[in-house]
C-alpha atoms as a PDB file:
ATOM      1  CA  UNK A   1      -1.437   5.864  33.758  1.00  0.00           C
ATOM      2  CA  UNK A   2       1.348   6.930  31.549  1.00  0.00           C
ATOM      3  CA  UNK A   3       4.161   4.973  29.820  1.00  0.00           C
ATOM      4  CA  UNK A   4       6.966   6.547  32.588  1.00  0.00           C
ATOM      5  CA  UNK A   5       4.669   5.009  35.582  1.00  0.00           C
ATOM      6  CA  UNK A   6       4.688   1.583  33.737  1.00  0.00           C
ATOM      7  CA  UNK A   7       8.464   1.605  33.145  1.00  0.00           C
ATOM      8  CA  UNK A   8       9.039   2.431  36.237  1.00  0.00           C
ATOM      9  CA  UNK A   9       6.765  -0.232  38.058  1.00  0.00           C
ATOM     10  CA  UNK A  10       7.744  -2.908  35.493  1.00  0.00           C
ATOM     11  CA  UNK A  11      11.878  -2.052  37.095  1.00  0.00           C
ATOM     12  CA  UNK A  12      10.355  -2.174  41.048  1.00  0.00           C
ATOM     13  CA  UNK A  13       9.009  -4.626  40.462  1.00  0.00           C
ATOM     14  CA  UNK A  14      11.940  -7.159  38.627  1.00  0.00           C
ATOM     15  CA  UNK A  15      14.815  -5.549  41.668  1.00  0.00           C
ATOM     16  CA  UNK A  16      12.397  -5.821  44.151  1.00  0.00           C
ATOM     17  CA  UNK A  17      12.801  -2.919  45.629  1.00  0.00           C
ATOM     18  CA  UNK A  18      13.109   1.728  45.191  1.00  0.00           C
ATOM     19  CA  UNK A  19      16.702   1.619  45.301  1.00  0.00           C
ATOM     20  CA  UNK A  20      18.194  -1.224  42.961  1.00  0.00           C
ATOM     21  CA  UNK A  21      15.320  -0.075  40.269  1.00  0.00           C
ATOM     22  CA  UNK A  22      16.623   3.781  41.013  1.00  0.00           C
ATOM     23  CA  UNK A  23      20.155   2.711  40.011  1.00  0.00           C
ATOM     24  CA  UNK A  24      18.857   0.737  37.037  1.00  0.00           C
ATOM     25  CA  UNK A  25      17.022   3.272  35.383  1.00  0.00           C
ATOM     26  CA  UNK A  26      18.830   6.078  36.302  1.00  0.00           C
ATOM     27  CA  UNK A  27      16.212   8.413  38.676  1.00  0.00           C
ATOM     28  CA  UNK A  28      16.500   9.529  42.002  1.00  0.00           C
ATOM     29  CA  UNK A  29      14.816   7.102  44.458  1.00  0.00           C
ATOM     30  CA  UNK A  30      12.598   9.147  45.288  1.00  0.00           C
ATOM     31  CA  UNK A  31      10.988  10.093  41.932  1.00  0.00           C
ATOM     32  CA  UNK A  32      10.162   6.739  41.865  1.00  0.00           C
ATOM     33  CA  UNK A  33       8.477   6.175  44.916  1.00  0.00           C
ATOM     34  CA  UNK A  34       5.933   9.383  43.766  1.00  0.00           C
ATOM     35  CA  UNK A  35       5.378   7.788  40.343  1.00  0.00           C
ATOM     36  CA  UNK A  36       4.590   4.770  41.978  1.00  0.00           C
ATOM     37  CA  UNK A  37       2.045   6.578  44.422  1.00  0.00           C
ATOM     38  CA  UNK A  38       0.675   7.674  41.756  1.00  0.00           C
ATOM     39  CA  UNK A  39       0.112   4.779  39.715  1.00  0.00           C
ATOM     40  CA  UNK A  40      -1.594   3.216  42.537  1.00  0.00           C
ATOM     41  CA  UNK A  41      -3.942   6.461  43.447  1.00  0.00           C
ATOM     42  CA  UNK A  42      -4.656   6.256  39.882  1.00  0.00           C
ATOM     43  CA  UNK A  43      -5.621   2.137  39.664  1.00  0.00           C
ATOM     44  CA  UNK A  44      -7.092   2.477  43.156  1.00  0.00           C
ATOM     45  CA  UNK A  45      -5.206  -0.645  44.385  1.00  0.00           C
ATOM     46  CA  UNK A  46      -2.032  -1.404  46.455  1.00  0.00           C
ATOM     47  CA  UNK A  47       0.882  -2.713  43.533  1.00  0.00           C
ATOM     48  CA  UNK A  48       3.031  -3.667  45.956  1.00  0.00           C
ATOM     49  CA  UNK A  49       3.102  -5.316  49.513  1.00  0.00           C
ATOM     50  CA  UNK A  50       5.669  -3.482  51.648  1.00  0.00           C
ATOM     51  CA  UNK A  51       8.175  -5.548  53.689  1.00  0.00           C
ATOM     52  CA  UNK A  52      10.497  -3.435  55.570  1.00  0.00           C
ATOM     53  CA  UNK A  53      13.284  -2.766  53.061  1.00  0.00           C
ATOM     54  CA  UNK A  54      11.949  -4.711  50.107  1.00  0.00           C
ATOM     55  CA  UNK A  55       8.838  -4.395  47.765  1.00  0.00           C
ATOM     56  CA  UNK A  56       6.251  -7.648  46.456  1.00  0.00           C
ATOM     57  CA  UNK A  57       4.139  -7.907  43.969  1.00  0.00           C
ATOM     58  CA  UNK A  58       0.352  -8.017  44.871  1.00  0.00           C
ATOM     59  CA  UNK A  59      -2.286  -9.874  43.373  1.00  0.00           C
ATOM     60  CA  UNK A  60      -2.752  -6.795  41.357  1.00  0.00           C
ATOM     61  CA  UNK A  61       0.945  -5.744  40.858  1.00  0.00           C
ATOM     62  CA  UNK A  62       0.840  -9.543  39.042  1.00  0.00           C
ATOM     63  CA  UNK A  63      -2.158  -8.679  36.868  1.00  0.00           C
ATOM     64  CA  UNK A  64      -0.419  -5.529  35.714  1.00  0.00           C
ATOM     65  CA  UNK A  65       2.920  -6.646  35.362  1.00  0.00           C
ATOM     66  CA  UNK A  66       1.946  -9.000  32.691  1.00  0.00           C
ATOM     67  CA  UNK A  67      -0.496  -5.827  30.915  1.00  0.00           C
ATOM     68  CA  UNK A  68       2.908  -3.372  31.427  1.00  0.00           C
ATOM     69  CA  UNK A  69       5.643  -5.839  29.769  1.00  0.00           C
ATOM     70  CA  UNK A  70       2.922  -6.192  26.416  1.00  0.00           C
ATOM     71  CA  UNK A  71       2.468  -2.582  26.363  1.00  0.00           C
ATOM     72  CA  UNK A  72       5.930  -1.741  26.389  1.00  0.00           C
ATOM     73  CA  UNK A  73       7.249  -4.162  23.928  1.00  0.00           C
ATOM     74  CA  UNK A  74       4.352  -2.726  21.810  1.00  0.00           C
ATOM     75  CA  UNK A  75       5.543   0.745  22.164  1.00  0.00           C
ATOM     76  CA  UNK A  76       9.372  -0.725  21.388  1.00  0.00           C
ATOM     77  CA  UNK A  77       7.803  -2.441  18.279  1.00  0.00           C
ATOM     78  CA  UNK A  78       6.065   0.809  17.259  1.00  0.00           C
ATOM     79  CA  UNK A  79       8.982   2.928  17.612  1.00  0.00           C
ATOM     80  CA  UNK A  80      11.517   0.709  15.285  1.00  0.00           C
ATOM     81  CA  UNK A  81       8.730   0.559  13.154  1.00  0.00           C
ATOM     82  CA  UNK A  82       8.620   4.405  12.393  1.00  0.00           C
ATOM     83  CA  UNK A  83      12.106   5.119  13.485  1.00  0.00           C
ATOM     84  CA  UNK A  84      14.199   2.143  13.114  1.00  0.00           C
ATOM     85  CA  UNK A  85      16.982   1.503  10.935  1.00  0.00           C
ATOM     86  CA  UNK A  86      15.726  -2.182   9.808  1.00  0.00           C
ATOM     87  CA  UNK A  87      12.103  -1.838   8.194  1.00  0.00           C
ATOM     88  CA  UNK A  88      10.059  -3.860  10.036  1.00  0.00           C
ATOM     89  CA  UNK A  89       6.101  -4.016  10.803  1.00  0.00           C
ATOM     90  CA  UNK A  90       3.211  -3.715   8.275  1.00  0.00           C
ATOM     91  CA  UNK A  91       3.375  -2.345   4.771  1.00  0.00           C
ATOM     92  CA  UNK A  92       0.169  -1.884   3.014  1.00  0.00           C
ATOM     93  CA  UNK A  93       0.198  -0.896  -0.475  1.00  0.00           C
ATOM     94  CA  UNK A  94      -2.457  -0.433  -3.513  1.00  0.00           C
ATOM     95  CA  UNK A  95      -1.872  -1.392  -7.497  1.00  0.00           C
ATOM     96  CA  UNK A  96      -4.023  -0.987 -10.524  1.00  0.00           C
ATOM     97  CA  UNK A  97      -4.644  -4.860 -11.635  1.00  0.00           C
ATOM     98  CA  UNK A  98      -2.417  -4.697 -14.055  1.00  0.00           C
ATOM     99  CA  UNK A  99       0.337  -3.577 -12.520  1.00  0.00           C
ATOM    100  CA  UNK A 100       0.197  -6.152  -9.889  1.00  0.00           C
ATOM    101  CA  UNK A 101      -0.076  -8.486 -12.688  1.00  0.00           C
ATOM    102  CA  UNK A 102       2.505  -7.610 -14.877  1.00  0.00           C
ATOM    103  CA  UNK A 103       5.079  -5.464 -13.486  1.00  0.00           C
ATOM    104  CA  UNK A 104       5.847  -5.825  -9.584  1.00  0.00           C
ATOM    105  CA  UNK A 105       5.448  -9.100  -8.919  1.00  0.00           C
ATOM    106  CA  UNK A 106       8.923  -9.780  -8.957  1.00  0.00           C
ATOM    107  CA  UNK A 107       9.967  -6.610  -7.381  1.00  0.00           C
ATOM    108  CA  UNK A 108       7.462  -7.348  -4.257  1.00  0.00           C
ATOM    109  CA  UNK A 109       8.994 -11.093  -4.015  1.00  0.00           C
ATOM    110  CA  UNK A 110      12.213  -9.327  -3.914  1.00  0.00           C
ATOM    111  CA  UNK A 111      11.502  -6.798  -0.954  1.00  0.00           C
ATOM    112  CA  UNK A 112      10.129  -9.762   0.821  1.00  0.00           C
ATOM    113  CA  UNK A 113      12.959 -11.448   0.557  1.00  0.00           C
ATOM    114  CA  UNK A 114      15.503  -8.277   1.711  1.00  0.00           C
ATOM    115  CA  UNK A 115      13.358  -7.412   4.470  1.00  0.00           C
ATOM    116  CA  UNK A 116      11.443 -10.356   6.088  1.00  0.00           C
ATOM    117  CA  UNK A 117      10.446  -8.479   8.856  1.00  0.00           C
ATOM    118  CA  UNK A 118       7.768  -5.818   7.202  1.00  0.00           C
ATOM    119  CA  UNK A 119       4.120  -7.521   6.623  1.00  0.00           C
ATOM    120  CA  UNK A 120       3.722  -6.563   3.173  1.00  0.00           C
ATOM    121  CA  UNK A 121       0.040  -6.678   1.880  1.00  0.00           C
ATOM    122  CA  UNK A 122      -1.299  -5.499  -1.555  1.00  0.00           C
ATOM    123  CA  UNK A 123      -4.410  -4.134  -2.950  1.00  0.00           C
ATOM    124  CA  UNK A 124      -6.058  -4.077  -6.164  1.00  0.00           C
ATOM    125  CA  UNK A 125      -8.098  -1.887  -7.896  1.00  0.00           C
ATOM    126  CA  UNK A 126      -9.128   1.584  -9.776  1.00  0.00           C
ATOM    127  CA  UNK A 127      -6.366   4.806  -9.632  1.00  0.00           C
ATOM    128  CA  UNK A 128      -9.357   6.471  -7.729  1.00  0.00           C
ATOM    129  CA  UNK A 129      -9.791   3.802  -5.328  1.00  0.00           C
ATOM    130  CA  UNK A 130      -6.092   3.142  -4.635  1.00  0.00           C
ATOM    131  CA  UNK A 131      -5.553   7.247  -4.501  1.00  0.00           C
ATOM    132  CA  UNK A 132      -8.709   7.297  -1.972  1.00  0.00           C
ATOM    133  CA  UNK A 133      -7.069   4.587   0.129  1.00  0.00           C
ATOM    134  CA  UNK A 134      -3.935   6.694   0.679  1.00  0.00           C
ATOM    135  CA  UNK A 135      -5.703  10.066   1.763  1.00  0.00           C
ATOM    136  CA  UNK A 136      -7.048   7.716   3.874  1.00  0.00           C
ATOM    137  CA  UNK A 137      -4.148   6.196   5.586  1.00  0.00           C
ATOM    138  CA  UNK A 138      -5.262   3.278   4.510  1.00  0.00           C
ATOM    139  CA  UNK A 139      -2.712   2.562   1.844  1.00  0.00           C
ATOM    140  CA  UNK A 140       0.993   3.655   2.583  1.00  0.00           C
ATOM    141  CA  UNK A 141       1.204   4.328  -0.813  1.00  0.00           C
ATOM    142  CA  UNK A 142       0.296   3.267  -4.772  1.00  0.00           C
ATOM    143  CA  UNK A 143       0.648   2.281  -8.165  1.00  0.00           C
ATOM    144  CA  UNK A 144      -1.932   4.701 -10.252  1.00  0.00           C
ATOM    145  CA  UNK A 145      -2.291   6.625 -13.283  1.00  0.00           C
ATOM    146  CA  UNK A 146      -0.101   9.525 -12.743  1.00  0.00           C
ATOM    147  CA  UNK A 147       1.071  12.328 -13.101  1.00  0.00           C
ATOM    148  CA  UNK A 148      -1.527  13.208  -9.732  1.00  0.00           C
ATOM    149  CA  UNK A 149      -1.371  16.556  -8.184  1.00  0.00           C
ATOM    150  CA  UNK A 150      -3.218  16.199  -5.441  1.00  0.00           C
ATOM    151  CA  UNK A 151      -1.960  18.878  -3.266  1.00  0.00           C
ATOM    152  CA  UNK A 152      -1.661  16.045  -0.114  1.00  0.00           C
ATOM    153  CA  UNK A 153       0.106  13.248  -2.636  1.00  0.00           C
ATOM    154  CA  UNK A 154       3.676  13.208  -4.219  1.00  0.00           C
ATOM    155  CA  UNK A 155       5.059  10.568  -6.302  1.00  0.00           C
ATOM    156  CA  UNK A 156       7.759   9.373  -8.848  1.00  0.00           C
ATOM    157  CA  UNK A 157       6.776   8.104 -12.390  1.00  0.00           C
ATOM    158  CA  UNK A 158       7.914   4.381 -12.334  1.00  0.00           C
ATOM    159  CA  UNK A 159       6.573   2.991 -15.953  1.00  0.00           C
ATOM    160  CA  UNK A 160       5.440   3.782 -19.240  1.00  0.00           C
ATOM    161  CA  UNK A 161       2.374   1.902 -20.731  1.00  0.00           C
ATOM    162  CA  UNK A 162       1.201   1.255 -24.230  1.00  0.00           C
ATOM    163  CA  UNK A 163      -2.519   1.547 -24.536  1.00  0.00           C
ATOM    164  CA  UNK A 164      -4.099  -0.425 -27.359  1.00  0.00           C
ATOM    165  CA  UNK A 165      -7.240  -0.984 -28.401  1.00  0.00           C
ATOM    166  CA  UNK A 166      -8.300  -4.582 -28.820  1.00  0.00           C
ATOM    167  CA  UNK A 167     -11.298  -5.663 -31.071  1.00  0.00           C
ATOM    168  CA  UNK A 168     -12.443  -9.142 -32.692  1.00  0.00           C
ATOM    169  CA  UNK A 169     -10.189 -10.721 -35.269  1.00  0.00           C
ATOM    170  CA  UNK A 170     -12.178  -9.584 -38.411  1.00  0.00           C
ATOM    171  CA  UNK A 171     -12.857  -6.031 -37.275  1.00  0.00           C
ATOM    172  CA  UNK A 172     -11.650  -3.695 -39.712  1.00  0.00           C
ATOM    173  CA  UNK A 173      -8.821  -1.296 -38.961  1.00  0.00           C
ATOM    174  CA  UNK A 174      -8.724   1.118 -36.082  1.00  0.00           C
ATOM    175  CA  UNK A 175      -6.980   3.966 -36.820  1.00  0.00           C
ATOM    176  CA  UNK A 176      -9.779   6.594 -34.720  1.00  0.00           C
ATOM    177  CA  UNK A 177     -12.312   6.915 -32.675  1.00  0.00           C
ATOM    178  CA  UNK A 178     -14.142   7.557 -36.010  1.00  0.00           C
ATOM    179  CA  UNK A 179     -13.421   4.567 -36.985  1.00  0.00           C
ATOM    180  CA  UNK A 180     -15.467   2.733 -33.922  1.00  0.00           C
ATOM    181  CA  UNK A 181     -18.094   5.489 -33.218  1.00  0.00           C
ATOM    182  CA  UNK A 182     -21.024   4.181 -31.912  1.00  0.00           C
ATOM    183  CA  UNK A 183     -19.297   0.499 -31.279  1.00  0.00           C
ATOM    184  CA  UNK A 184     -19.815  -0.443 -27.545  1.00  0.00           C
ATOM    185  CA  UNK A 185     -16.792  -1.150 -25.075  1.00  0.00           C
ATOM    186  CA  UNK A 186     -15.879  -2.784 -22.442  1.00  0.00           C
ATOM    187  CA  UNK A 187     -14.513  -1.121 -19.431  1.00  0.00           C
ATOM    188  CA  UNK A 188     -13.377  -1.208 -15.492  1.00  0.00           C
ATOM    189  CA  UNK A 189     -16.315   1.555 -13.332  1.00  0.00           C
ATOM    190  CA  UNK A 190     -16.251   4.809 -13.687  1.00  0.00           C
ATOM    191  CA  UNK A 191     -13.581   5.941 -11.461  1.00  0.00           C
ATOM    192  CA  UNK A 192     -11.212   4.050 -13.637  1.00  0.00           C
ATOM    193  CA  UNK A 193      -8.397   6.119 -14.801  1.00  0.00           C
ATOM    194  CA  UNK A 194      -7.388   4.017 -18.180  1.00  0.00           C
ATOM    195  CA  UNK A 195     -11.638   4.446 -18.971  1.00  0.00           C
ATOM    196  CA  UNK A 196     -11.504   7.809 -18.904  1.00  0.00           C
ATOM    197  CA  UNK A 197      -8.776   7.831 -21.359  1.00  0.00           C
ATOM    198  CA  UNK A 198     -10.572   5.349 -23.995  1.00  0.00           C
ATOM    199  CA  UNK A 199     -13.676   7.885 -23.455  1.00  0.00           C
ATOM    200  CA  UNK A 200     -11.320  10.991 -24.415  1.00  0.00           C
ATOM    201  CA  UNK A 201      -9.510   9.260 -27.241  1.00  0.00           C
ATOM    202  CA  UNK A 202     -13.138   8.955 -28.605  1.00  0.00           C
ATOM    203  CA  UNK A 203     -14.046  12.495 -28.320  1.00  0.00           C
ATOM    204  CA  UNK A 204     -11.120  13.886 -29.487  1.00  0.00           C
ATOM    205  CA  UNK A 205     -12.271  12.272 -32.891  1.00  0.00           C
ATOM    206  CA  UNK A 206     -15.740  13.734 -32.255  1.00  0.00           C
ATOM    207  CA  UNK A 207     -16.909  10.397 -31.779  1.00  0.00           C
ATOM    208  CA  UNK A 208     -18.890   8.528 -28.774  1.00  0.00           C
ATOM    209  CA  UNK A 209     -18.627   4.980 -27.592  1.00  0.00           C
ATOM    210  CA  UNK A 210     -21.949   2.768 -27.810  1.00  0.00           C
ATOM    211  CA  UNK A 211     -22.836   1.116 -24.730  1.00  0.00           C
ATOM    212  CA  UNK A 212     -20.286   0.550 -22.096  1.00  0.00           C
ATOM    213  CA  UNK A 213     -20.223  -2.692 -20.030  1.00  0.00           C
ATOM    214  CA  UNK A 214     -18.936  -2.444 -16.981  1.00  0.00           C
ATOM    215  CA  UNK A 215     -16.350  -5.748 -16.250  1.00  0.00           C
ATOM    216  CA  UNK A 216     -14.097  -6.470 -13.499  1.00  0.00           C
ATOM    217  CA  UNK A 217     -11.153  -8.208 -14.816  1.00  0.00           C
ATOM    218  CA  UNK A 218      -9.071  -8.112 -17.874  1.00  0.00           C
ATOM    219  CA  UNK A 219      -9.891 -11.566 -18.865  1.00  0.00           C
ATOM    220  CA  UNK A 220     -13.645 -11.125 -18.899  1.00  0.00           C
ATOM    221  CA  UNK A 221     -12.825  -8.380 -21.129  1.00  0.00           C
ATOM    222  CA  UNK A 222     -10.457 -10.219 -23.565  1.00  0.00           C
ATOM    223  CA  UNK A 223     -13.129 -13.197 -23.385  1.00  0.00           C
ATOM    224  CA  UNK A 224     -15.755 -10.502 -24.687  1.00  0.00           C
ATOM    225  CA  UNK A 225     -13.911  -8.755 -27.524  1.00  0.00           C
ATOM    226  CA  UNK A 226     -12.642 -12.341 -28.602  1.00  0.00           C
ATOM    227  CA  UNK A 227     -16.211 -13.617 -28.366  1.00  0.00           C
ATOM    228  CA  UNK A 228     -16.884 -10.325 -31.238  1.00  0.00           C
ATOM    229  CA  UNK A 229     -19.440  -8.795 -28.836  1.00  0.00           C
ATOM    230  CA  UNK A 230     -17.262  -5.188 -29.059  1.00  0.00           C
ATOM    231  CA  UNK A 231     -13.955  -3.462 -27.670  1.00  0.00           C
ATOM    232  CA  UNK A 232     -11.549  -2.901 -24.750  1.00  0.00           C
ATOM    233  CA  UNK A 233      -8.662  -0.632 -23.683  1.00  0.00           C
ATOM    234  CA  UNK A 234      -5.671  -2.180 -22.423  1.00  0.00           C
ATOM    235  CA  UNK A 235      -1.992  -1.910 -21.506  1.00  0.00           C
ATOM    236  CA  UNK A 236      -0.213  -4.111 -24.126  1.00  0.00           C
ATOM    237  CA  UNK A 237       2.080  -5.664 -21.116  1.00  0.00           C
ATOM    238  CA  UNK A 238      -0.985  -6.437 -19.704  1.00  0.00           C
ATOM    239  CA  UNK A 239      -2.649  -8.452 -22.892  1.00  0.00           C
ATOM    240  CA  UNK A 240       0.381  -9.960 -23.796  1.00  0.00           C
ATOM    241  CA  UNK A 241       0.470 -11.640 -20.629  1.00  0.00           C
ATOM    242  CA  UNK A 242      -2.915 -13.315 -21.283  1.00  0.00           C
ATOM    243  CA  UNK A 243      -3.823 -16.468 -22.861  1.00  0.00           C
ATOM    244  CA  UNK A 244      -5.421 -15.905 -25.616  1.00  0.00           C
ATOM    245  CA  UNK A 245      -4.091 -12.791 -26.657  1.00  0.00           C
ATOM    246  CA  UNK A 246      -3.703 -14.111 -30.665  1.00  0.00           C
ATOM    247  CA  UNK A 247      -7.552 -13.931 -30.682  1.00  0.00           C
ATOM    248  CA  UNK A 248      -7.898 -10.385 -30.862  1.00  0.00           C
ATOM    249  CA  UNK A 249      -6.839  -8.028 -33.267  1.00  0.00           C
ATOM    250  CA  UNK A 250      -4.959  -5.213 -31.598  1.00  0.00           C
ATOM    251  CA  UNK A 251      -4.495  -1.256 -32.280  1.00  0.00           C
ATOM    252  CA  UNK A 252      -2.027   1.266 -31.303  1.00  0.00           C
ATOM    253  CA  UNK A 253      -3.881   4.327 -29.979  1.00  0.00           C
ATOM    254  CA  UNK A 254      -2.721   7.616 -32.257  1.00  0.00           C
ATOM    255  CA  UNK A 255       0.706   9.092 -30.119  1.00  0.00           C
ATOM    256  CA  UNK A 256      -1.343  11.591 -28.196  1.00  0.00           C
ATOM    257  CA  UNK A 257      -3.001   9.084 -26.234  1.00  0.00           C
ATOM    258  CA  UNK A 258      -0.541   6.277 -27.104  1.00  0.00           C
ATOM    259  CA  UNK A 259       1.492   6.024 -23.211  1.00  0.00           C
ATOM    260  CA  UNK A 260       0.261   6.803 -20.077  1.00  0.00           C
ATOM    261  CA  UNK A 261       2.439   6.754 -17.061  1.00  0.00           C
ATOM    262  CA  UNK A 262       2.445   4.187 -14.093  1.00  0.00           C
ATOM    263  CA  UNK A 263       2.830   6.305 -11.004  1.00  0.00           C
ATOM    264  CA  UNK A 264       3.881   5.368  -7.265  1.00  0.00           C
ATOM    265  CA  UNK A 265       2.272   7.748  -5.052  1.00  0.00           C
ATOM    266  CA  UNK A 266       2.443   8.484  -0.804  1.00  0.00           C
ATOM    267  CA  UNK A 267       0.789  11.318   1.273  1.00  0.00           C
ATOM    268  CA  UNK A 268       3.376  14.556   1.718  1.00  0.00           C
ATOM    269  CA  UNK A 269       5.377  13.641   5.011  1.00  0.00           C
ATOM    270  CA  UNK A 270       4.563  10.068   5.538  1.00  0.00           C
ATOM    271  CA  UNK A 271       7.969   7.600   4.279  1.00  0.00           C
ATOM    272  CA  UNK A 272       8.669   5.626   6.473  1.00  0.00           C
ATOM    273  CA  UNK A 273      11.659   3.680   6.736  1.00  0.00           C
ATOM    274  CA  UNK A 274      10.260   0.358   4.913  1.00  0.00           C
ATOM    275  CA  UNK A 275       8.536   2.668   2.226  1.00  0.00           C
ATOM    276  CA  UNK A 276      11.538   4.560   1.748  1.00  0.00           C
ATOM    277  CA  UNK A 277      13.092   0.856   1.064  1.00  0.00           C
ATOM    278  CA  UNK A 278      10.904   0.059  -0.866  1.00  0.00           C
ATOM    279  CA  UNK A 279      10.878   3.300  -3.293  1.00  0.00           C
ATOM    280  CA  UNK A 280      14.605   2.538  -3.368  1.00  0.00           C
ATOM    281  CA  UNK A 281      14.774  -0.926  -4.563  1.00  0.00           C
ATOM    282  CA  UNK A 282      11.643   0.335  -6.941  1.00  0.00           C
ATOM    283  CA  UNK A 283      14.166   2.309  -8.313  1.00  0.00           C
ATOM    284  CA  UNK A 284      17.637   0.293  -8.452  1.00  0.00           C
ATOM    285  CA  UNK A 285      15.103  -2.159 -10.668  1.00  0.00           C
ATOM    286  CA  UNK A 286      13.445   0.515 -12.436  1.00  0.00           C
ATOM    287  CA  UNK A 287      14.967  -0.634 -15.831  1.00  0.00           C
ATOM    288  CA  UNK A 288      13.918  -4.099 -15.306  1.00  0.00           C
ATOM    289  CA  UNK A 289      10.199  -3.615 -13.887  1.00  0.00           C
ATOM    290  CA  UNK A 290       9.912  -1.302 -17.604  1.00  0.00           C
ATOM    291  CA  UNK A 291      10.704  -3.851 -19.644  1.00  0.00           C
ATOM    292  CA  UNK A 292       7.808  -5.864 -21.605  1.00  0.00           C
ATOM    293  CA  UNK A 293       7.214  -8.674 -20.093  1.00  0.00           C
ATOM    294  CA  UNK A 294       6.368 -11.853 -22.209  1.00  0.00           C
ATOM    295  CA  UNK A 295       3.594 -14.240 -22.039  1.00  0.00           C
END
């Protein structure tokens, strides 16, 4: 069973007969009398009762009918999907958490809102994770620590983060790693991107985090360090979104590991047209999405 054979059964079988559907379609009658043979060798069932000059439906040719017009209009869906001018179908995307937090939320309401008609879902979590998801085809595409060069990925750079160090009110100044060597921290696992750049920023100053709690969220961290139980990483959009953010002291990282860079990455050969739409409204608001937001 092919998708011809059910286009051309689904057409006998609304004219009713070889030579209207022919005409329709545009194929010799014939043609279609040996794709319908052929349909039926292959089902091993009569589609049609044969009346002299006209064609009906059997109990089977019903049963089908209904399976053929699904299929079809599933194929139609699939193809404007991938190929259509209007985006249209699912959209599945990945985001560190605080870049879903802080900087797309109104860009996503906004490509809802231009295209209706994709399924737009979101994912959270680690630059390894989300970069994972789209090797996998699991993920269209991404929001992770960039630049990647993951011979399968491309991308465009799409914001700049602050990183700052956050520590209890009362702790004295950070202006090091020296200055905190031996202090324990509180970070995302260890596949985290923005971890493994708090972990080089201490080494650089030949210094070594204490022990490192692993947290989940951003708020259990800024509960933590406000609590005075140690210190966190951050982007400052992200903490300055937070309640609470006055109850921390906070630290510029030295300008070698002061910005890192929000990326939006896709697997080589794979933009469709609602991801295409989607990196272009990404960047008509690029100037926008950049700026800090406030709390």
């Amino acid at each position: 069973m092919d998708l011809v054979q059910l286009e051309i059964f689904k057409a006998v079988a609304e004219h009713g007969s070889i030579s209207a559907a022919a005409q329709h379609i545009h194929r010799v009658p014939s043609n279609l009398t040996t794709r319908i043979k052929q349909l039926e060798e292959d089902l091993g069932v009569e589609l049609f009762i044969r009346e002299k000059q006209r064609l009906r439906l059997s109990p089977a040719g019903w049963n089908l009918l209904d399976y053929a017009g699904r299929i079809l209009e599933l194929v139609e869906e699939a193809r404007m999907t991938v190929a259509g001018e209007e985006p249209r179908g699912p959209l599945a995307l990945g985001s560190l958490e605080s870049t879903a937090a802080v900087r797309i939320p109104a860009l996503l309401a906004a490509y809802n809102q231009a295209f209706p008609k994709v399924e737009l879902a979101l994912s959270t979590g680690s630059s390894g994770t989300m970069i994972d998801g789209v090797l996998a085809g699991n993920l269209a595409a991404a929001f992770v620590d960039g630049p990647v060069l993951h011979p399968a990925l491309e991308g465009i750079p799409v914001f700049q983060e602050e990183m700052v160090v956050i520590a209890p009110l009362n702790h004295a100044p950070i202006h090091g790693g020296r200055d905190v060597n031996g202090e324990q921290i509180y970070a995302f696992r260890s596949n985290c991107s923005y971890r493994h750049h708090f972990e080089s920023w201490f080494a650089h100053d030949s210094a070594v985090p204490g022990k490192i709690f692993e947290m989940e969220s951003y708020h259990g961290k800024l509960a933590c360090v406000s609590a005075g139980a140690g210190l966190a990483l951050m982007p400052r959009s992200m903490l300055e979104s937070m309640p609470g953010s006055a109850m921390v002291s906070v630290w510029p990282l030295n300008e070698q590991f002061r910005h890192l860079n929000t990326w939006l990455v896709w697997r080589k050969g794979t933009v469709s047209r609602s991801l295409s739409s989607f990196i272009e409204l990404l960047q008509a608001r690029s100037d926008n999405l950049n700026a800090t937001p406030k709390e």
